[in-house]
N, C-alpha and C. Protein backbone atom coordinates (compact mmCIF):
# COMPACT_ATOMS: atom_id res chain seq x y z
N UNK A 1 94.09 87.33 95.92
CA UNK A 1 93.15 88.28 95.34
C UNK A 1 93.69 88.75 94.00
N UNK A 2 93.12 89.28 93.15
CA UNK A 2 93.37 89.46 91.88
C UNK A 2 92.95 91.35 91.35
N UNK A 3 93.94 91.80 91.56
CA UNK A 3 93.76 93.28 91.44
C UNK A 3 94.03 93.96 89.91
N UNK A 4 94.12 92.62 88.76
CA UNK A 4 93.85 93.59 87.80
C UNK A 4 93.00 94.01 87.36
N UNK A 5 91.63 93.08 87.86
CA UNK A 5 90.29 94.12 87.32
C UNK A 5 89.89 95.55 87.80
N UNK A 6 90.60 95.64 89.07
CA UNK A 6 90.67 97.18 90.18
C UNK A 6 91.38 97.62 89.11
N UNK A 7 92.37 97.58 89.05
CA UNK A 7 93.46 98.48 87.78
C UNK A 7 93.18 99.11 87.38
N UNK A 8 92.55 97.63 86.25
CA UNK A 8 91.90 97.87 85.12
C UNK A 8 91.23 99.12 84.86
N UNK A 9 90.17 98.94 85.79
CA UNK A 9 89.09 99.97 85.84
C UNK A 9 89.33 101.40 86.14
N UNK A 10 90.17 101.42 87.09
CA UNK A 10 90.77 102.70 87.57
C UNK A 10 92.03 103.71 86.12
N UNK A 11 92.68 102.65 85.94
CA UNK A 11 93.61 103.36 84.72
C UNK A 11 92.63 103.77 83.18
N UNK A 12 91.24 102.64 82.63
CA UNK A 12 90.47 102.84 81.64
C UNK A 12 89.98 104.60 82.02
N UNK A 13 89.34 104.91 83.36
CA UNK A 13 88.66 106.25 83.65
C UNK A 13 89.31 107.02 83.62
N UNK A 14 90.90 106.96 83.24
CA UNK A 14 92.08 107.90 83.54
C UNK A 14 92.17 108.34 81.66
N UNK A 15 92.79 107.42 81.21
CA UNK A 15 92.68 108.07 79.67
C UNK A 15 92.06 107.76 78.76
N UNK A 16 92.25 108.52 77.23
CA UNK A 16 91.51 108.58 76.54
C UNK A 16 91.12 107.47 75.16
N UNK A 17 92.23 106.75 75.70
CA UNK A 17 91.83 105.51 74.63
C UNK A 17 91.85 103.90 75.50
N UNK A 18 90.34 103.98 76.10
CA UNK A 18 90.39 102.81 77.32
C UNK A 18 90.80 101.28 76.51
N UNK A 19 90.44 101.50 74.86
CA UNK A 19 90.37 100.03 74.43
C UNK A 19 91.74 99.82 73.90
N UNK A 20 92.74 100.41 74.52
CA UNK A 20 94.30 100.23 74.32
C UNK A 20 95.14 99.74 75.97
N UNK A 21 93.88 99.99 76.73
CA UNK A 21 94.84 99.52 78.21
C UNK A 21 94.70 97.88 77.97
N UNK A 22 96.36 97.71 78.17
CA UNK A 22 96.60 96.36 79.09
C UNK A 22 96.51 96.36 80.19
N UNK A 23 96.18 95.25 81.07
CA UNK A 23 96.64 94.89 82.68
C UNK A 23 96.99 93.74 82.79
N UNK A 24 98.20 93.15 82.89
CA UNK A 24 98.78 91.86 83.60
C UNK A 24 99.47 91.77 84.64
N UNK A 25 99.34 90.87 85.39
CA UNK A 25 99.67 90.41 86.77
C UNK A 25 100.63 89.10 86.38
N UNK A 26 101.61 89.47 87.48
CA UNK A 26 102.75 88.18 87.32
C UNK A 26 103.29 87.90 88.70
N UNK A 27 103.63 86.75 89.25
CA UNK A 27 104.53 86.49 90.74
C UNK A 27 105.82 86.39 90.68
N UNK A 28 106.46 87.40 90.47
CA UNK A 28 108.08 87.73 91.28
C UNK A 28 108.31 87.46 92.18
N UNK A 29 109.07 86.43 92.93
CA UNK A 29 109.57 86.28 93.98
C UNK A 29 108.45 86.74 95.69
N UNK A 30 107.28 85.69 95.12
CA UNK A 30 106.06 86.46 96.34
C UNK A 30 105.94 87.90 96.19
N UNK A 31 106.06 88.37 95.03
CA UNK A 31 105.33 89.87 95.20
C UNK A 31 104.35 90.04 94.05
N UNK A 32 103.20 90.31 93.67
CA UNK A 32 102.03 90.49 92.31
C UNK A 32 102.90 91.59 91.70
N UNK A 33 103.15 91.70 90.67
CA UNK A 33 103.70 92.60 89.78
C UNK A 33 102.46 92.58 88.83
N UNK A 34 102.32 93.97 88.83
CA UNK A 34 101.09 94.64 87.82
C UNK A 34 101.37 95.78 86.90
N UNK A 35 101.55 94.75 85.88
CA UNK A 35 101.94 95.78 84.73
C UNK A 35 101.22 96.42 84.28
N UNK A 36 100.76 98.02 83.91
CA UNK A 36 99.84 98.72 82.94
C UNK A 36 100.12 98.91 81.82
N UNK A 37 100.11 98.48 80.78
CA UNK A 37 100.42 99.34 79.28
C UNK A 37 98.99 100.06 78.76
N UNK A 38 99.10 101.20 78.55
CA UNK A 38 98.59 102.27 77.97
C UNK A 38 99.20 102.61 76.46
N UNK A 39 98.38 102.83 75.61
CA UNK A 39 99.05 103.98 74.19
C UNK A 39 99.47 104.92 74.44
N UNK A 40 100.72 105.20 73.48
CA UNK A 40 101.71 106.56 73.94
C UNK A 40 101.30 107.88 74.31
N UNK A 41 100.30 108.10 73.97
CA UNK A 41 99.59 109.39 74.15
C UNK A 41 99.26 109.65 75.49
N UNK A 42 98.75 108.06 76.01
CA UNK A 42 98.12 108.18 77.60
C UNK A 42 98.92 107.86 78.43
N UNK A 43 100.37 107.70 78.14
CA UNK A 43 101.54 108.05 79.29
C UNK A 43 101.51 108.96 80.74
N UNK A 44 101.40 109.92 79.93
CA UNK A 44 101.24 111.18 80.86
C UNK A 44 100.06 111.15 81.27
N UNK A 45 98.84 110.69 81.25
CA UNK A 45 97.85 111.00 82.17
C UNK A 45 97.94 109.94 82.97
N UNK A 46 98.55 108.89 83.00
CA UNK A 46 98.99 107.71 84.13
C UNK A 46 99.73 108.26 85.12
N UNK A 47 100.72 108.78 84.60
CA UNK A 47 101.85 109.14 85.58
C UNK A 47 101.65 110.61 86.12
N UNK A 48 100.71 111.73 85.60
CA UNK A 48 100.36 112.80 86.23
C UNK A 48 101.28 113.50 86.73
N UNK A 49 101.40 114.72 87.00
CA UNK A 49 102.00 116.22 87.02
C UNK A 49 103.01 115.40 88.64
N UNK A 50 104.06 115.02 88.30
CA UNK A 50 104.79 114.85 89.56
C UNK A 50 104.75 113.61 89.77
N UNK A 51 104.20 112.25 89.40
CA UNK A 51 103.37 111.38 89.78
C UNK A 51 102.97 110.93 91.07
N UNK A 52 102.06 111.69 91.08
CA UNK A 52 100.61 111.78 91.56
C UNK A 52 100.02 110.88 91.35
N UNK A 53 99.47 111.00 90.15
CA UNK A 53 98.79 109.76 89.62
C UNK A 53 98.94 108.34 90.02
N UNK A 54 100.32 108.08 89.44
CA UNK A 54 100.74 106.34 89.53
C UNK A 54 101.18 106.16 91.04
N UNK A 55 101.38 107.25 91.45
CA UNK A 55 102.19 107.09 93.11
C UNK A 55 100.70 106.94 93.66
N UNK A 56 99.38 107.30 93.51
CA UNK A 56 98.35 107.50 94.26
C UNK A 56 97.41 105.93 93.99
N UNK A 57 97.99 105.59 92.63
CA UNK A 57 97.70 103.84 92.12
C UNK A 57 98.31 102.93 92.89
N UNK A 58 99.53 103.39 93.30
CA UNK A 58 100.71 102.23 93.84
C UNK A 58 100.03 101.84 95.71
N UNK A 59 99.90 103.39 95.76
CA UNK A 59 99.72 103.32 97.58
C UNK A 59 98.36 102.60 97.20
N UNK A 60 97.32 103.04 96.80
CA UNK A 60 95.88 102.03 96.74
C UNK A 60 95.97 100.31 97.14
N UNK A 61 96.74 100.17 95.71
CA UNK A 61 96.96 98.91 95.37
C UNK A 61 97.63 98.05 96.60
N UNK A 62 98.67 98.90 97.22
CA UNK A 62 99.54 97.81 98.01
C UNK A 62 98.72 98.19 99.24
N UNK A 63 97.86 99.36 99.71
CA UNK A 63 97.10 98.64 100.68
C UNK A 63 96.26 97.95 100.63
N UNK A 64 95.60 97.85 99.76
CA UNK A 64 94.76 96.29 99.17
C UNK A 64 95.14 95.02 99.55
N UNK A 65 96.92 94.77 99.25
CA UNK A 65 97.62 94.00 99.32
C UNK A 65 97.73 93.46 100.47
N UNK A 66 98.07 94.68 101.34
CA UNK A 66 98.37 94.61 103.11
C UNK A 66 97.49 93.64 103.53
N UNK A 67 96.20 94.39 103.32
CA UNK A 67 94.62 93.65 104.11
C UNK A 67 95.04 92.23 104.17
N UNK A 68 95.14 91.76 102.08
CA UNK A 68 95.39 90.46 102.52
C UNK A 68 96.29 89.63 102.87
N UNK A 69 97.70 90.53 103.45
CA UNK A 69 98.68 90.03 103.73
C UNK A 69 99.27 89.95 102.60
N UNK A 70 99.46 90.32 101.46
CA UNK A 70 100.06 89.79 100.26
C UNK A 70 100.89 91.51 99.92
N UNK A 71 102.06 91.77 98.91
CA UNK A 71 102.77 92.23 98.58
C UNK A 71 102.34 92.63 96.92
N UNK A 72 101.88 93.67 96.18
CA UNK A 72 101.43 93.97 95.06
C UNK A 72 102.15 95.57 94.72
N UNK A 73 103.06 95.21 93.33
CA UNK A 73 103.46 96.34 92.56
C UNK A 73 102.70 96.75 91.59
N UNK A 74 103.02 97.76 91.37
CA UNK A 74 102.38 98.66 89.98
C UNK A 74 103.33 99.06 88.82
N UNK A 75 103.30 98.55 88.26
CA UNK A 75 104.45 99.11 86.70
C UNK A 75 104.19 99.67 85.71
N UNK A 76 104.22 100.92 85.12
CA UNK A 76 104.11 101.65 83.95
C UNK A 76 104.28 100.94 82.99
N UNK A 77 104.14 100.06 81.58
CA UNK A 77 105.45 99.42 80.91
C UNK A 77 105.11 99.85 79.81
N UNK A 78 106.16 100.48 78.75
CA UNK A 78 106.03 101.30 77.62
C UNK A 78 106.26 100.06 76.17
């Protein structure tokens, strides 16, 4: 399954400059690694007061993963 268009979509509604999000997906050692890059400004509304935010992206994502049996990270990358 391919969860960067979920990401995608979910991190664009989060900040304020959607036509600066990246999303790439890569296979590490059987696990989806999903990188987000955002513009510097929209750091902090990714990662949210405590992270909240990216911790509430990560759990989503990897139960997504579960369903299909598969293993999926989430990465901030600056």
């Amino acid at each position: 399954m391919d969860y960067r268009p979920i990401v995608e979509y979910i991190v664009k509604r989060l900040v304020d400059e959607p036509e600066s999000v990246k999303v790439t997906t890569n296979i590490e050692r059987r696990v989806i690694m999903i990188d987000v890059r955002v513009a510097p400004n929209d750091v902090g509304k990714i990662i949210g007061k405590n992270g909240r935010i990216i911790n509430c992206l990560r759990h989503f994502v990897s139960a997504l993963a579960r369903r299909m049996h598969q293993k999926a990270l989430v990465r901030v990358v600056t």
